[in-house]
C-alpha atoms as a PDB file:
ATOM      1  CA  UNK A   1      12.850  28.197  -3.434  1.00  0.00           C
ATOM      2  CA  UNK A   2      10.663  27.284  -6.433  1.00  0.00           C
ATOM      3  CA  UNK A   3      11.797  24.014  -6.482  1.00  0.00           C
ATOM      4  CA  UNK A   4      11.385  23.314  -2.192  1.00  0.00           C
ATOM      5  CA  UNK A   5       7.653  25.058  -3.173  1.00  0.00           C
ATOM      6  CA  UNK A   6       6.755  22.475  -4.811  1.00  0.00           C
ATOM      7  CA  UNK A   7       7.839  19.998  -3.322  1.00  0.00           C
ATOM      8  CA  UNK A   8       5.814  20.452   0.092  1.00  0.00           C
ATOM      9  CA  UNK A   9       2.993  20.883  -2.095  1.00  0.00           C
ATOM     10  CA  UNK A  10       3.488  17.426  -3.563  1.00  0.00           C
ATOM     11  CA  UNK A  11       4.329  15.775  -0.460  1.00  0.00           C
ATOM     12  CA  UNK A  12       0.675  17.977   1.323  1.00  0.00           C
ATOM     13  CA  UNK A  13      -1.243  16.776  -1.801  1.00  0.00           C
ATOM     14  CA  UNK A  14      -0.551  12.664  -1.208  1.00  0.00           C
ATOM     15  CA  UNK A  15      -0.627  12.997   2.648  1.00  0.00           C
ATOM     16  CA  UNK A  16      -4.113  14.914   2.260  1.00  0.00           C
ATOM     17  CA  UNK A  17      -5.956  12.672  -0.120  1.00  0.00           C
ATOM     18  CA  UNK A  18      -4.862   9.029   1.075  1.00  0.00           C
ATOM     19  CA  UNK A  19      -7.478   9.616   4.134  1.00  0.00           C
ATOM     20  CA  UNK A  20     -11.369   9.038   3.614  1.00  0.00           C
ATOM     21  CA  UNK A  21     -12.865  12.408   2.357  1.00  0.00           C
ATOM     22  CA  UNK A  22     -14.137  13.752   5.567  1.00  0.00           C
ATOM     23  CA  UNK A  23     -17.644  15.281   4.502  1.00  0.00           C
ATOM     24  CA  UNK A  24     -18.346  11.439   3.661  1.00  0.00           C
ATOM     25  CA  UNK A  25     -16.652  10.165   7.217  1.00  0.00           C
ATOM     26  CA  UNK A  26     -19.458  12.574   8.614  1.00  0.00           C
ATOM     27  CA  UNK A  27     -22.272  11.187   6.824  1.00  0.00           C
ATOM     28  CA  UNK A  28     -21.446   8.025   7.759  1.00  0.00           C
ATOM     29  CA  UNK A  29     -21.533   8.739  11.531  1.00  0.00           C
ATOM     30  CA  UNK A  30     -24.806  10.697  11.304  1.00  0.00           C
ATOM     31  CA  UNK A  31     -26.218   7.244   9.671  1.00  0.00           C
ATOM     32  CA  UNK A  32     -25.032   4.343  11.499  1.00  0.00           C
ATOM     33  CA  UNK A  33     -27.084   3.045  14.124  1.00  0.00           C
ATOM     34  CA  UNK A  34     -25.347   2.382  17.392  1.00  0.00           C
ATOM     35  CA  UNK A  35     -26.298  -1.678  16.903  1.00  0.00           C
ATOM     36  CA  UNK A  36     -25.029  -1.440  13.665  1.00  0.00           C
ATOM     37  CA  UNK A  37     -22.237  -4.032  12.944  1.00  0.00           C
ATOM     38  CA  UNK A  38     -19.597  -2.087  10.604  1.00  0.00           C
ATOM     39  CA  UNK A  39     -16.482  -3.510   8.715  1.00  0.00           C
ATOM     40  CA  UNK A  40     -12.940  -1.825   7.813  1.00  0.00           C
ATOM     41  CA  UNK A  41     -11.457  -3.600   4.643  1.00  0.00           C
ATOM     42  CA  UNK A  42      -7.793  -2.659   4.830  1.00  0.00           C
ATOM     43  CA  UNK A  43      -8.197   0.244   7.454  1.00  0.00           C
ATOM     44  CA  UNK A  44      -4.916  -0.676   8.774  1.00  0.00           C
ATOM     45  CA  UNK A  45      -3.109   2.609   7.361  1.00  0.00           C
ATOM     46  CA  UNK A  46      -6.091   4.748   8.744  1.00  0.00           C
ATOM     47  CA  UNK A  47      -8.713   2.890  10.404  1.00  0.00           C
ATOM     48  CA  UNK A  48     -12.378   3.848  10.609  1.00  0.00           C
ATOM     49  CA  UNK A  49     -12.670   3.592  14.514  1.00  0.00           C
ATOM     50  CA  UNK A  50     -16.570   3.163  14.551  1.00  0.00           C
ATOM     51  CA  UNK A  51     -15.745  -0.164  13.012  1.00  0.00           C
ATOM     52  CA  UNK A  52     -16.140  -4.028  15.170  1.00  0.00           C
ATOM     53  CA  UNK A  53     -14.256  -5.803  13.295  1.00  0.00           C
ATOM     54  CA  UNK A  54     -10.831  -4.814  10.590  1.00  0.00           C
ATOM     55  CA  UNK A  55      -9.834  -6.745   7.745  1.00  0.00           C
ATOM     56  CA  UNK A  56      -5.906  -6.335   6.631  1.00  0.00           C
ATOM     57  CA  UNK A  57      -2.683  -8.060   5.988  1.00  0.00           C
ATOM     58  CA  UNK A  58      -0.918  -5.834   8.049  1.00  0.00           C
ATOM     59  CA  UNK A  59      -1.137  -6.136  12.223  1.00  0.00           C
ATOM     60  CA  UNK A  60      -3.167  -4.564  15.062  1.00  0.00           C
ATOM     61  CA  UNK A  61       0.101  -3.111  16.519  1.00  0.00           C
ATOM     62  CA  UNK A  62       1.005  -1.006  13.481  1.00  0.00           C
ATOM     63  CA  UNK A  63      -2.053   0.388  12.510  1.00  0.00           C
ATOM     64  CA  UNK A  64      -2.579   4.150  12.142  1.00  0.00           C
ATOM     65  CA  UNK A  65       0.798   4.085  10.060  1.00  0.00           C
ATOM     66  CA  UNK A  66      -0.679   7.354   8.262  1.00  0.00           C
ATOM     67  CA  UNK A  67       0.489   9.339  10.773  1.00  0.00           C
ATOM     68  CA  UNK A  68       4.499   8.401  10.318  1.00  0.00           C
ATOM     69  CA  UNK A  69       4.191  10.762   7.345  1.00  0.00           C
ATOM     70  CA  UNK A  70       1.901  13.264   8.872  1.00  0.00           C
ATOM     71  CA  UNK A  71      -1.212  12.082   8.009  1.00  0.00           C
ATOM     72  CA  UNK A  72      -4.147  11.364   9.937  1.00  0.00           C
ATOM     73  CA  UNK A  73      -3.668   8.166  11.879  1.00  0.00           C
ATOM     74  CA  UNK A  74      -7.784   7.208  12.016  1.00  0.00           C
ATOM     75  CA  UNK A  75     -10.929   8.441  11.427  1.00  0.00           C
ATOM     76  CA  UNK A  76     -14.899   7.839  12.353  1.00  0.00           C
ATOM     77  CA  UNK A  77     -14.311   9.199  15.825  1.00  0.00           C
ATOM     78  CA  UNK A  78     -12.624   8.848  18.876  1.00  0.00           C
ATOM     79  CA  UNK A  79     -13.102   5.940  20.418  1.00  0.00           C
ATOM     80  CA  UNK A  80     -12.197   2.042  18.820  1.00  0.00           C
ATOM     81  CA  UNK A  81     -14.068   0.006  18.444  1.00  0.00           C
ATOM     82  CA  UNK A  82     -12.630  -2.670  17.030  1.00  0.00           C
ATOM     83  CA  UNK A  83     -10.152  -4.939  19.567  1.00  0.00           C
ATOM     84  CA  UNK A  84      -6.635  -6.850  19.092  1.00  0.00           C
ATOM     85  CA  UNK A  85      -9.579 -10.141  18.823  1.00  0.00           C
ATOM     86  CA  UNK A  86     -11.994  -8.690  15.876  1.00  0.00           C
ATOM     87  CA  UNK A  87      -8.639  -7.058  13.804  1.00  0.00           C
ATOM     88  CA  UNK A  88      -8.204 -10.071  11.181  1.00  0.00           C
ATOM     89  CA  UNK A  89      -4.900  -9.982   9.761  1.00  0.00           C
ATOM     90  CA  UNK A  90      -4.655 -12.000   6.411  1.00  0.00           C
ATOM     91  CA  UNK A  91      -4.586 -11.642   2.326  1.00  0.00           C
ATOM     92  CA  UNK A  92      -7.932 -10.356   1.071  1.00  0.00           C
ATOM     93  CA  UNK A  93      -7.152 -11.711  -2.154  1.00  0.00           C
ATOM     94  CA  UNK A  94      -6.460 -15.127  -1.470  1.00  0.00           C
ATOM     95  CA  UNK A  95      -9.438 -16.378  -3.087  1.00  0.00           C
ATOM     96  CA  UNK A  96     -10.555 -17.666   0.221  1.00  0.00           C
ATOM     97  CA  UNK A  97     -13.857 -16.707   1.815  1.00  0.00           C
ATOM     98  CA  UNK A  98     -13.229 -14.013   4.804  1.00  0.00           C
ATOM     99  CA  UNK A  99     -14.200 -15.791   7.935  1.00  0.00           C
ATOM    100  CA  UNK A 100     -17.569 -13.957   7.921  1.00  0.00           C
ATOM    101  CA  UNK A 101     -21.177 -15.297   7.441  1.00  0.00           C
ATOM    102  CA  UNK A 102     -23.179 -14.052   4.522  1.00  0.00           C
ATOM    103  CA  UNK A 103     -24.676 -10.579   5.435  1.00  0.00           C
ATOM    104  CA  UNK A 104     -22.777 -10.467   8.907  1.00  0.00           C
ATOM    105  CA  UNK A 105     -22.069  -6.831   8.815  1.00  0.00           C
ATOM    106  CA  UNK A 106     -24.718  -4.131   8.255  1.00  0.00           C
ATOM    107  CA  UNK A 107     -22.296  -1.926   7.098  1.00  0.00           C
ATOM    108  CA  UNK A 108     -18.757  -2.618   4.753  1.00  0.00           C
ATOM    109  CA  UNK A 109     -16.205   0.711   4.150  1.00  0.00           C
ATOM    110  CA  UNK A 110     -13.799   0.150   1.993  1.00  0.00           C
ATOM    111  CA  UNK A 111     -11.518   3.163   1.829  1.00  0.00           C
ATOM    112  CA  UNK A 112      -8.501   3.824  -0.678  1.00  0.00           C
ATOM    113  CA  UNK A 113      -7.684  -0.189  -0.830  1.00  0.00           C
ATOM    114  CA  UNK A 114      -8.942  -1.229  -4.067  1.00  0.00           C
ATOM    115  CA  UNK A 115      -6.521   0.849  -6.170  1.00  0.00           C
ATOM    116  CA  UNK A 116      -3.860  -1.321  -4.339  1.00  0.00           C
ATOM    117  CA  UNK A 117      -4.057  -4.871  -4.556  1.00  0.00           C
ATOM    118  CA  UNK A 118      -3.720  -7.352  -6.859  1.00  0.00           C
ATOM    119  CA  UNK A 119      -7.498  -8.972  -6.834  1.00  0.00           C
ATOM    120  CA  UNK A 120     -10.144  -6.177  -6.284  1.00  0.00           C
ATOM    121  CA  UNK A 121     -12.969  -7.956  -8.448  1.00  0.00           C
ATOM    122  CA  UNK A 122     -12.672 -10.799  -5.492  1.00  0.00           C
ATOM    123  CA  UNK A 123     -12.551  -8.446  -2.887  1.00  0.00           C
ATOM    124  CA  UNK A 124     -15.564  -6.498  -4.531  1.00  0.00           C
ATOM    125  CA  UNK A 125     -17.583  -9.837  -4.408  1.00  0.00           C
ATOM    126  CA  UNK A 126     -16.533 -10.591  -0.562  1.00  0.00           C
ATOM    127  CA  UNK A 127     -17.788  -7.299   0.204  1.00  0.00           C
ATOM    128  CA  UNK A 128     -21.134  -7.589  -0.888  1.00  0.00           C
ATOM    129  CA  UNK A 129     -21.394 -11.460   0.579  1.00  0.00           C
ATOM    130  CA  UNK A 130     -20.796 -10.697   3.839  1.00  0.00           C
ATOM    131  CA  UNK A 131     -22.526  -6.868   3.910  1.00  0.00           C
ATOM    132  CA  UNK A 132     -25.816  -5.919   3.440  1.00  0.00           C
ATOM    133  CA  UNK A 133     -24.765  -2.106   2.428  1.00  0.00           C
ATOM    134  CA  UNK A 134     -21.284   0.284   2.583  1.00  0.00           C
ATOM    135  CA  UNK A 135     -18.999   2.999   1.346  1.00  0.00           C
ATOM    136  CA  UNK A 136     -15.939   2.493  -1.217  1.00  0.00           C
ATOM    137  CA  UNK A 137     -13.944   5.205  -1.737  1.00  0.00           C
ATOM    138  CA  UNK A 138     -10.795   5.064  -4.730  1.00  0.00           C
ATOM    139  CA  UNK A 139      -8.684   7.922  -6.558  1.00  0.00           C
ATOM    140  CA  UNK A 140      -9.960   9.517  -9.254  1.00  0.00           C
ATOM    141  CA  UNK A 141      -8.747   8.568 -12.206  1.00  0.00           C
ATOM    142  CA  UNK A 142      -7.447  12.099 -13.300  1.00  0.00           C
ATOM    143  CA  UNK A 143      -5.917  12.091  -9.964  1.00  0.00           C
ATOM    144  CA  UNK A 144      -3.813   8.599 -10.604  1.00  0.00           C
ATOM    145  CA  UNK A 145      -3.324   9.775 -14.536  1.00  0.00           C
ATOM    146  CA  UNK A 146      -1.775  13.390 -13.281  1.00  0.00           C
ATOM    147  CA  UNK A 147       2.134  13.484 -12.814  1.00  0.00           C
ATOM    148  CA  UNK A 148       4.008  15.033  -9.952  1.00  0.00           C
ATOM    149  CA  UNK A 149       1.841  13.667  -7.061  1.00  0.00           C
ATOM    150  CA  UNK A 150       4.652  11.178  -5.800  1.00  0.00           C
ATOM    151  CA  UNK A 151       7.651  12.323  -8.342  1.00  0.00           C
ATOM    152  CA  UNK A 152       8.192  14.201 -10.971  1.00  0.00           C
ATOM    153  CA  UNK A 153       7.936  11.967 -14.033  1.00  0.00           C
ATOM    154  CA  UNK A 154       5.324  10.096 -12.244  1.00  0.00           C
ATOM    155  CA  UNK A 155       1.190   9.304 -12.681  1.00  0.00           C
ATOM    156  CA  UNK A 156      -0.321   9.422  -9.367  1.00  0.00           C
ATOM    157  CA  UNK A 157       1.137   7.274  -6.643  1.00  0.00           C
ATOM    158  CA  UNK A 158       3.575   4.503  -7.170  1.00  0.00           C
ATOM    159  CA  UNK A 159       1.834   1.839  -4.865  1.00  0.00           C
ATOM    160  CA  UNK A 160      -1.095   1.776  -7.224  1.00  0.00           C
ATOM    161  CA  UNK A 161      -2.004  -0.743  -9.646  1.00  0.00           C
ATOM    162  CA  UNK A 162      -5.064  -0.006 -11.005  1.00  0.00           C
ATOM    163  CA  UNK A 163      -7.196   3.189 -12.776  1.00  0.00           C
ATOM    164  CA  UNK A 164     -10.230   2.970 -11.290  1.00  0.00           C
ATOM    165  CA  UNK A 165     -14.101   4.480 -13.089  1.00  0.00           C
ATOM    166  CA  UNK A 166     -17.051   4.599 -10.902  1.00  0.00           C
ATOM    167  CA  UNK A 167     -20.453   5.032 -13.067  1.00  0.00           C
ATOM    168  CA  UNK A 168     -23.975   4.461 -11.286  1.00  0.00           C
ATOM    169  CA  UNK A 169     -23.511   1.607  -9.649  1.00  0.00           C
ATOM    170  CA  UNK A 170     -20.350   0.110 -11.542  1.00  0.00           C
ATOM    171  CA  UNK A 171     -17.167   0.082 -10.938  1.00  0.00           C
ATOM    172  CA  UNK A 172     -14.392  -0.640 -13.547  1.00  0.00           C
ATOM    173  CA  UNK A 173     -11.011  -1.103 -13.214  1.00  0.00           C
ATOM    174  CA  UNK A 174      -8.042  -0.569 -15.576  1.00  0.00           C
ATOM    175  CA  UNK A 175      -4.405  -2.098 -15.019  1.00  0.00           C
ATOM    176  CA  UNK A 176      -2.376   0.904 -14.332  1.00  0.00           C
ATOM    177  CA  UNK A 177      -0.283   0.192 -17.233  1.00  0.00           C
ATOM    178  CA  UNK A 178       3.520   0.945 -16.681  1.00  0.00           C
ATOM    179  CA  UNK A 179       3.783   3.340 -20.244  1.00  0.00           C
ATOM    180  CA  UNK A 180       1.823   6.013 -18.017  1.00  0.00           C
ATOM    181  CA  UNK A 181       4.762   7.232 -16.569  1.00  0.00           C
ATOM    182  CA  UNK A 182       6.905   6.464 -19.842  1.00  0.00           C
ATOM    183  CA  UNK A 183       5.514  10.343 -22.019  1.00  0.00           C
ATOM    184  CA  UNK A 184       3.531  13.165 -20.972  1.00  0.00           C
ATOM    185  CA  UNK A 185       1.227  12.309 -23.766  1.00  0.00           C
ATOM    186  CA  UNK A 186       0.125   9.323 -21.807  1.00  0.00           C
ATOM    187  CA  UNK A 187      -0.839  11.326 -18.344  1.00  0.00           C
ATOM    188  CA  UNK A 188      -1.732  14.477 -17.334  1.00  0.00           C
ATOM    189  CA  UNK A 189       0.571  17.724 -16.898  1.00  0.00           C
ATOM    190  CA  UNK A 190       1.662  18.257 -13.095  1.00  0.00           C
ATOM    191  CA  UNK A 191      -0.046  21.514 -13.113  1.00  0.00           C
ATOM    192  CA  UNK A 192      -3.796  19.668 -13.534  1.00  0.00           C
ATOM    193  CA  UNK A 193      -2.793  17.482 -10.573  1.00  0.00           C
ATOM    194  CA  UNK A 194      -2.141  20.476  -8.514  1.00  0.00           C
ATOM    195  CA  UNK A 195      -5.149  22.081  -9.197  1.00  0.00           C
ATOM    196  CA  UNK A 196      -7.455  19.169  -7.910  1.00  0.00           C
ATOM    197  CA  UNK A 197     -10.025  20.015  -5.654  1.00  0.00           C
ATOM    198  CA  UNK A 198     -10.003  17.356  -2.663  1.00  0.00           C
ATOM    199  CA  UNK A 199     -13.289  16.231  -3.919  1.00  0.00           C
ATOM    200  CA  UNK A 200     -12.127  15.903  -7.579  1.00  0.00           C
ATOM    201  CA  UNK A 201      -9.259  13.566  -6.521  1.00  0.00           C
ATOM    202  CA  UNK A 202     -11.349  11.243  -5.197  1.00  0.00           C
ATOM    203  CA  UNK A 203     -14.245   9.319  -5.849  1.00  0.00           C
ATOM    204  CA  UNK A 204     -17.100   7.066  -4.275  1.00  0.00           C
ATOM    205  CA  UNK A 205     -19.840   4.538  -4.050  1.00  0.00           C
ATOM    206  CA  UNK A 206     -22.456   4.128  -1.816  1.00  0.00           C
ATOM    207  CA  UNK A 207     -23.999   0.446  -2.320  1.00  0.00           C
ATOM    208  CA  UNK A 208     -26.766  -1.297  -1.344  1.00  0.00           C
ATOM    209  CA  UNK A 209     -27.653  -4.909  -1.982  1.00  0.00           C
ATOM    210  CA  UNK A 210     -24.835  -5.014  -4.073  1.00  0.00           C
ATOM    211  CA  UNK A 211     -23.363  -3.233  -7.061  1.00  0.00           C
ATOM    212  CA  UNK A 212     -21.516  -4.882 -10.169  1.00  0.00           C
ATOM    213  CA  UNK A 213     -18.092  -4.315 -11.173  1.00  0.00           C
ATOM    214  CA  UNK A 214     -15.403  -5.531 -13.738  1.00  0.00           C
ATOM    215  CA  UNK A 215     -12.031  -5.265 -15.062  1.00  0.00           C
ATOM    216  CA  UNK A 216     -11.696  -3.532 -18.403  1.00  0.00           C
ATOM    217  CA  UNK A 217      -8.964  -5.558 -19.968  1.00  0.00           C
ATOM    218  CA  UNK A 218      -6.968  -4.014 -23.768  1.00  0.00           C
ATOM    219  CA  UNK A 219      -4.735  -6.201 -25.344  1.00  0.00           C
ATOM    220  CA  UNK A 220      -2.046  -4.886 -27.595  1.00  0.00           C
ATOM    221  CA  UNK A 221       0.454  -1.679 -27.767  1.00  0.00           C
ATOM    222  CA  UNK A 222      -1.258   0.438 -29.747  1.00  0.00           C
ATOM    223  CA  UNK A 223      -4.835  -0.076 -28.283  1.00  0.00           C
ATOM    224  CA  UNK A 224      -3.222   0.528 -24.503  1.00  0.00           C
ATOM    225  CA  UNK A 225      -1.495   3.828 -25.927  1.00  0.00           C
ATOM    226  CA  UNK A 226      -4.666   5.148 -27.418  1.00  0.00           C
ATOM    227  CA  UNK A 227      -6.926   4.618 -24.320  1.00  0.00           C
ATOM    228  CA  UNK A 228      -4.413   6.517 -21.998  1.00  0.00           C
ATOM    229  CA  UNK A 229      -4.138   9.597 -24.675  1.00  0.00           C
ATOM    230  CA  UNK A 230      -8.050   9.783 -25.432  1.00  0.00           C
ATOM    231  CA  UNK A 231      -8.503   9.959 -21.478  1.00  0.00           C
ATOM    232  CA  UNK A 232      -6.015  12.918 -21.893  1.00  0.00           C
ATOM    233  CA  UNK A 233      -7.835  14.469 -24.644  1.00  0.00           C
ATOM    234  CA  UNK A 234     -10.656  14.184 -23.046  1.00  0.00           C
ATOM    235  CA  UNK A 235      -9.829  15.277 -19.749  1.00  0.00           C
ATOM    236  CA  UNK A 236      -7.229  18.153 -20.293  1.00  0.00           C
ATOM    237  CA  UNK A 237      -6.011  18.153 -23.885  1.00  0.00           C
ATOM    238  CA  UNK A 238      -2.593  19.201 -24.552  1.00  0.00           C
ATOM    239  CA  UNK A 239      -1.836  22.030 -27.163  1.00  0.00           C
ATOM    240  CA  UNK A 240      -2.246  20.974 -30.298  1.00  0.00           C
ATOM    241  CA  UNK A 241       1.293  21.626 -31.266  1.00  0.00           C
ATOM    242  CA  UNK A 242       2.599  19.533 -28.573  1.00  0.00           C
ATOM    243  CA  UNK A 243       0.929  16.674 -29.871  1.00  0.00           C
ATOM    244  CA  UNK A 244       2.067  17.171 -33.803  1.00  0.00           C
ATOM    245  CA  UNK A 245       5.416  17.481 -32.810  1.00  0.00           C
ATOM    246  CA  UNK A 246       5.739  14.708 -30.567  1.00  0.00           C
ATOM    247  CA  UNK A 247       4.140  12.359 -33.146  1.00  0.00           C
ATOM    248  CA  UNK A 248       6.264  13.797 -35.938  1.00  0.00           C
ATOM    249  CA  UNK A 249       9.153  13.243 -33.681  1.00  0.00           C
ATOM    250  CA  UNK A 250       8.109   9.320 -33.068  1.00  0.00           C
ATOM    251  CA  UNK A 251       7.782   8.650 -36.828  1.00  0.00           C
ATOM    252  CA  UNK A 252      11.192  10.113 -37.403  1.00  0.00           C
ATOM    253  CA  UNK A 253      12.736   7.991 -34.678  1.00  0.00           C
ATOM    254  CA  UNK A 254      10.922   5.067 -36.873  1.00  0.00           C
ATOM    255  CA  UNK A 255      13.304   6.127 -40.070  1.00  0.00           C
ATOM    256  CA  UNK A 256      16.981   4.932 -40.180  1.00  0.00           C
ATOM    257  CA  UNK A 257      19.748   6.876 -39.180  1.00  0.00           C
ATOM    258  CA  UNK A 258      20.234   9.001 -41.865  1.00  0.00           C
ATOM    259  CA  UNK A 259      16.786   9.766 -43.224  1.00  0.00           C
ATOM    260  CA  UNK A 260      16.101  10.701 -39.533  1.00  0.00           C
ATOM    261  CA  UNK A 261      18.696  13.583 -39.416  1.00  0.00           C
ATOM    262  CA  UNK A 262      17.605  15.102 -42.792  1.00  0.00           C
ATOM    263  CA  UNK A 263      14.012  15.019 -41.143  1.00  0.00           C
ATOM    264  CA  UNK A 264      14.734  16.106 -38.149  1.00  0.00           C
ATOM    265  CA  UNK A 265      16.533  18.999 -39.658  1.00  0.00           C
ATOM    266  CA  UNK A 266      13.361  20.279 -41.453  1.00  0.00           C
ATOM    267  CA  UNK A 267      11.643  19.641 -38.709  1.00  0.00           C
ATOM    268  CA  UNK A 268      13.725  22.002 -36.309  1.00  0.00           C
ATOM    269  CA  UNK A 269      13.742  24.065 -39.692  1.00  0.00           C
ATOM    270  CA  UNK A 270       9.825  24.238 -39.501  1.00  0.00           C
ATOM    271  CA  UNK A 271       9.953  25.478 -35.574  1.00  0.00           C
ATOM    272  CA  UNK A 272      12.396  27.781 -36.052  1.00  0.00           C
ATOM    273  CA  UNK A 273      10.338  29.865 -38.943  1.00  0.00           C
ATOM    274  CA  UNK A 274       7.661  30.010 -36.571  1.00  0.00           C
END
């Protein structure tokens, strides 16, 4: 029973948060001006209805697919706005300008796309050519970093490529590297994951004129391992115990063969006195 328990609670937790957070979807409404020219960047899953025009690589006659799983199949009202003409279907990261003037749109949402494809500094920049202000919204990052939101042995949602900081007016973006989902000293425990608020799994920028961005790039092994375990520490440390044994365990496994057993016999020796 346990075991089904948690599993609707997994599956509930990643149908929930892939929407727009709804208190923000309200705000929105209340703003926009009924002249106001709005733009969906990859709304396709769950388009924002009160949007002309959508930008996505997938078609008019699938859109909504949210609501194959459950989920919500649109948001931002009602009514659509948008038409078969003004949905744009294409790659937003083709490094060619969307077929919009500068400053077309007086409004640009960009909900829970960024985190997915391959090129979001270009997207970022085609954003703020062609609008004059908008809404991004991304996972937070100790959303993507906790396991057991998708799978088990798994950080956040499998689709995702990047780990994504918003600060001020910045947003940064960290590849998603793959070791994540390789030791629990790398993400955090499925319990933390579960007990994120809807607002602390998410989170959101609301730019005007422009806001700057980046991609936070770490080269090497040992630098990549120690920026996923200091967000740990930082965020939820592990027991202190945990982590001494698991690193004792890794230098062991370093050792040959038989230097390994006679260490890994003290070291069981060592656990089993306490």
């Amino acid at each position: 029973m346990r075991s089904r328990s948690v599993s609707r609670h997994r599956q509930s937790k990643s149908l929930v948060w892939c929407s727009m957070f709804e208190p923000n979807v309200q705000k929105l409404l209340k703003e926009l001006k009924p002249t106001d020219q709005v733009l969906d960047v990859g709304g396709w899953a769950c388009p924002f209805n009160r949007a002309q025009w959508i930008l996505d690589a997938q078609p008019f006659e699938s859109r909504g697919f949210y609501r194959t799983f459950g989920a919500r199949p649109s948001q931002g009202g009602d009514r659509e706005w948008f038409t078969k003409d003004t949905w744009i279907q294409r790659d937003m990261c083709d490094r060619a300008p969307w077929p919009f003037s500068d400053q077309q749109f007086d409004v640009v949402i960009c909900s829970h796309t960024l985190e997915d494809v391959r090129d979001p500094l270009w997207v970022c920049a085609e954003m703020i050519r062609v609008g004059k202000r908008g809404y991004i919204e991304v996972p937070s990052r100790a959303y993507e970093s906790s396991l057991g939101i998708e799978r088990p042995n798994q950080a956040g949602l499998s689709h995702h490529r990047w780990l994504i900081d918003i600060c001020g007016n910045e947003i940064s973006f960290l590849l998603k590297y793959h070791m994540i989902h390789s030791h629990w000293r790398f993400a955090l425990p499925p319990a933390y994951g579960r007990a994120l608020s809807r607002e602390s799994s998410v989170q959101w920028l609301w730019w005007e004129s422009g806001f700057t961005f980046r991609e936070v790039i770490i080269h090497g092994l040992n630098a990549q391992e120690r920026e996923l375990e200091e967000y740990v520490r930082r965020t939820y440390p592990y027991p202190l115990w945990m982590s001494r044994l698991s690193e004792l365990w890794r230098r062991c496994s370093a050792l040959p063969r038989r230097a390994a057993a006679r260490a890994l016999m003290g070291i069981r020796h060592t656990v089993d006195r306490s």
